[in-house]
C-alpha atoms as a PDB file:
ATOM      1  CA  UNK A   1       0.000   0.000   0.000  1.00  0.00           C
ATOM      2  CA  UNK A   2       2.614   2.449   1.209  1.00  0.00           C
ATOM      3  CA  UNK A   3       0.779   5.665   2.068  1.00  0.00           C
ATOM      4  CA  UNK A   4       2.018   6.906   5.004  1.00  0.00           C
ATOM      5  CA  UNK A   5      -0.664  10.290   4.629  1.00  0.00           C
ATOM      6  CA  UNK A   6      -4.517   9.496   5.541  1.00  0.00           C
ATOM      7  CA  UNK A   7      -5.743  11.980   2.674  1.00  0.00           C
ATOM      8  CA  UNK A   8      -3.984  10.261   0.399  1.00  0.00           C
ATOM      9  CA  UNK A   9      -4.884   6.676   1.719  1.00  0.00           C
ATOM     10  CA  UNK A  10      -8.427   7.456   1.863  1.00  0.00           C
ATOM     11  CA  UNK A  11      -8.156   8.873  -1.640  1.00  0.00           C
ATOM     12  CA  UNK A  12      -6.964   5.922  -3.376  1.00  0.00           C
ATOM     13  CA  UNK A  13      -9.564   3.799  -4.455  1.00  0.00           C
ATOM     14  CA  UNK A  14      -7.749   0.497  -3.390  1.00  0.00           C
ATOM     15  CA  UNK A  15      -6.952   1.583   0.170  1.00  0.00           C
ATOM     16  CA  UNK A  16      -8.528   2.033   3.512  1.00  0.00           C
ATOM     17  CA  UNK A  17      -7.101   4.285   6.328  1.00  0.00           C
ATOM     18  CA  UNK A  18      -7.069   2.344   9.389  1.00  0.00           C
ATOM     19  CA  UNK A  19      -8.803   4.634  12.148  1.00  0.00           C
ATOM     20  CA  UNK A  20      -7.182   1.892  15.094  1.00  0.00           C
ATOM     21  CA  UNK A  21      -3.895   1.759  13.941  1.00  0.00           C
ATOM     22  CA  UNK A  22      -3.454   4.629  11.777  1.00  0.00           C
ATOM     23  CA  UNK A  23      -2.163   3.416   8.618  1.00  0.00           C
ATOM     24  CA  UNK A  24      -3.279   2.733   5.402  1.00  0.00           C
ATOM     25  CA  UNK A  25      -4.201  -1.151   4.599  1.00  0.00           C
ATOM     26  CA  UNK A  26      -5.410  -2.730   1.251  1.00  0.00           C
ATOM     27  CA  UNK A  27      -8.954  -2.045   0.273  1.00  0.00           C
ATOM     28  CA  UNK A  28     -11.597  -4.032   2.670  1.00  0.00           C
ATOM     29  CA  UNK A  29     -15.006  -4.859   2.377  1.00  0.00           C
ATOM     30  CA  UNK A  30     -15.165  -5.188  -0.972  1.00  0.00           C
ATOM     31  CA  UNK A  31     -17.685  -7.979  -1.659  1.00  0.00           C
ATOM     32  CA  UNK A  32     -20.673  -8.267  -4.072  1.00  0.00           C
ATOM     33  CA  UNK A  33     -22.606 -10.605  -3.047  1.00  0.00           C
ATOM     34  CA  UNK A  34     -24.334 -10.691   0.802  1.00  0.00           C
ATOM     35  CA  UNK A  35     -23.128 -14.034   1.536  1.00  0.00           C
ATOM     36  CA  UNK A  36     -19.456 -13.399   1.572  1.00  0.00           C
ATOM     37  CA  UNK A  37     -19.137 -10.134   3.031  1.00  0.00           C
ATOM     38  CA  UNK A  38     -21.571 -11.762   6.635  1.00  0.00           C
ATOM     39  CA  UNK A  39     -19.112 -14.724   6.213  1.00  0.00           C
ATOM     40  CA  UNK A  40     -16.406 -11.682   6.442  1.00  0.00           C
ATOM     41  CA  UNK A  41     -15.943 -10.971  10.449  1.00  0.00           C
ATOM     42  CA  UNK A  42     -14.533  -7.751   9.281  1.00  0.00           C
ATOM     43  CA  UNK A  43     -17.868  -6.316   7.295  1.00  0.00           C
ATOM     44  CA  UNK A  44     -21.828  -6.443   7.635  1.00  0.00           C
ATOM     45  CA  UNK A  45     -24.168  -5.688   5.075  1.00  0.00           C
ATOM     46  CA  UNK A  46     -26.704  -2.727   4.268  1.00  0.00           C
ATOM     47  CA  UNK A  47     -28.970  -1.618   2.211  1.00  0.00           C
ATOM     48  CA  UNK A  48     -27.490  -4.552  -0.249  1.00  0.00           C
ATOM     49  CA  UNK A  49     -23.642  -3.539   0.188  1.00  0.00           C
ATOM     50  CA  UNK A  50     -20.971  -4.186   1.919  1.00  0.00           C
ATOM     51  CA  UNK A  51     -19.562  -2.363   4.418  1.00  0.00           C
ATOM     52  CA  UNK A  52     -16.882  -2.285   7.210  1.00  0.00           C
ATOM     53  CA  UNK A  53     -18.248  -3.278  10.697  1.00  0.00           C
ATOM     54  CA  UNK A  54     -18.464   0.081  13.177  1.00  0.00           C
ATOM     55  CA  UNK A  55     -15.691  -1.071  15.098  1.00  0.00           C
ATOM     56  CA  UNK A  56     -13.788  -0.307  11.990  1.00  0.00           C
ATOM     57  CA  UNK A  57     -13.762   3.305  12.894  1.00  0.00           C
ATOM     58  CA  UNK A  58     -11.186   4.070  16.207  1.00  0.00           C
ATOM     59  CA  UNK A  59     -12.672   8.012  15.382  1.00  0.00           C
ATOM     60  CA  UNK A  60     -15.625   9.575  15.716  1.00  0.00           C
ATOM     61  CA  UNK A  61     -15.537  11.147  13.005  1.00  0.00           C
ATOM     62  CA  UNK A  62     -15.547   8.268  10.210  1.00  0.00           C
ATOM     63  CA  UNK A  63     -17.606   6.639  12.251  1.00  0.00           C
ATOM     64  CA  UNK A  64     -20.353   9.630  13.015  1.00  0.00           C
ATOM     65  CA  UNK A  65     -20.535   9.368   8.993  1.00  0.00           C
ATOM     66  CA  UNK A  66     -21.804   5.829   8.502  1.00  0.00           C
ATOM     67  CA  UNK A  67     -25.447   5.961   8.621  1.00  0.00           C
ATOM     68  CA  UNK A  68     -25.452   2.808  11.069  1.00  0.00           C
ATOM     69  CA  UNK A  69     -22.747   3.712  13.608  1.00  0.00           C
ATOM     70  CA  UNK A  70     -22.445   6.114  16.364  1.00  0.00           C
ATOM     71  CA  UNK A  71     -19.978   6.864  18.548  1.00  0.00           C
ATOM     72  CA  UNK A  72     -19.744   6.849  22.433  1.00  0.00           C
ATOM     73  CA  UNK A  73     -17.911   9.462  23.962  1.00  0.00           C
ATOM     74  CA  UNK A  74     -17.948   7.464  27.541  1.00  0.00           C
ATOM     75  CA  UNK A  75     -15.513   4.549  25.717  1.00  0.00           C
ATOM     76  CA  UNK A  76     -14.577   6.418  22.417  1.00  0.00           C
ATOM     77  CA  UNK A  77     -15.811   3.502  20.604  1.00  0.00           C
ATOM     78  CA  UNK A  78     -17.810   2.944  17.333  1.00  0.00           C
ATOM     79  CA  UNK A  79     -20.744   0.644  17.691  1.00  0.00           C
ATOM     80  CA  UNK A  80     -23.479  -0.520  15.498  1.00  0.00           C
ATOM     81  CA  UNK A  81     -26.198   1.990  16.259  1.00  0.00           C
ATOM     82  CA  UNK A  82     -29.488   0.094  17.412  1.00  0.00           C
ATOM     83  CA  UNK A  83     -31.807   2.083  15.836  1.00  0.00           C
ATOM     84  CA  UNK A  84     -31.479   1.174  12.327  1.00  0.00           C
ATOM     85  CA  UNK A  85     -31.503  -2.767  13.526  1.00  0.00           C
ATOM     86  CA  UNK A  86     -34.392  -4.590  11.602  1.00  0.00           C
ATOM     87  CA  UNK A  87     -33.665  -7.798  12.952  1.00  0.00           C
ATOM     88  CA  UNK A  88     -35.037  -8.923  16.549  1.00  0.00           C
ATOM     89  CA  UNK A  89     -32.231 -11.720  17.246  1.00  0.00           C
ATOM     90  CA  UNK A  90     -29.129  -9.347  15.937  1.00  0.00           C
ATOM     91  CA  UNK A  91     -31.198  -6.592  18.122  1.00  0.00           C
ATOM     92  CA  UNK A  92     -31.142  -8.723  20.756  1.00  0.00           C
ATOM     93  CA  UNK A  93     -27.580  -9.984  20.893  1.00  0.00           C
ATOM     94  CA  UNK A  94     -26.518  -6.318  21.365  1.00  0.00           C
ATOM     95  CA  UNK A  95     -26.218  -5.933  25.212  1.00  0.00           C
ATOM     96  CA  UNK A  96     -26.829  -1.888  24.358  1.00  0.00           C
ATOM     97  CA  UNK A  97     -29.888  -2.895  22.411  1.00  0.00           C
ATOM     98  CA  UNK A  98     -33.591  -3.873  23.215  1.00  0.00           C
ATOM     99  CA  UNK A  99     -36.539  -4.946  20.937  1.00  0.00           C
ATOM    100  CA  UNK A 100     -39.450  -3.538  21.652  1.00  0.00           C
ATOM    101  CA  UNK A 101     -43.128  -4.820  21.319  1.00  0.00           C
ATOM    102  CA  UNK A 102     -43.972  -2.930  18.440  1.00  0.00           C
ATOM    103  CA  UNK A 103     -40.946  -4.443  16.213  1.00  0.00           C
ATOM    104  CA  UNK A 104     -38.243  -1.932  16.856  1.00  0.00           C
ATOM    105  CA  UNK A 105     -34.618  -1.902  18.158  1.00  0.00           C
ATOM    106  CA  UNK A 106     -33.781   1.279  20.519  1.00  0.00           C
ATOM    107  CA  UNK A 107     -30.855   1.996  22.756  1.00  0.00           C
ATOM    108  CA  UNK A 108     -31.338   1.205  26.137  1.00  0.00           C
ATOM    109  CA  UNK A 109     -31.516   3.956  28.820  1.00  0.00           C
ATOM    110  CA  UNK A 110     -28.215   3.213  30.376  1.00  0.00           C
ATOM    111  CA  UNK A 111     -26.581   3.850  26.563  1.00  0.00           C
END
């Protein structure tokens, strides 16, 4: 890869900036299909592409970008964020999460 500069990492199509380690890394999350990027314990899967999980991000600002992350300023952590969480069992195997009776994932209090 060889960029040592994060503008130019994150401007070169085949390279990532990583936010943890703070270097740039080959291109991740790159998969077509649904299947392989869930088999992928690096990426997840929205709105039919495929995307780096939230703990990607070690920033808040990358991570205050992605539509399904947030970031907590208690840990200075990126974490999926609950509310955009469809599914009841993924909702519920967040320990920051809770499905409601009405068929929604929200943030509990404590969060």
């Amino acid at each position: 890869v060889g960029h040592n500069n994060q503008q130019v990492c994150l401007n070169d199509p085949e390279c990532d900036w990583d936010y943890r380690g703070l270097y740039c890394i080959n291109k991740e999350c790159q998969w077509k299909d649904q299947s392989s990027c869930e088999n992928d314990a690096r990426c997840r899967w929205d709105d039919e592409v495929c995307h780096h999980q939230c703990g990607f991000y070690g920033q808040d600002q990358p991570c205050t970008i992605d539509p399904y992350c947030i970031w907590l300023d208690a840990t200075s952590e990126c974490v999926d964020d609950c509310n955009v969480n469809t599914v009841m069992e993924i909702c519920d195997n967040n320990t920051r999460c809770t499905w409601d009776d009405d068929g929604y994932c929200f943030t509990q209090c404590e969060y």
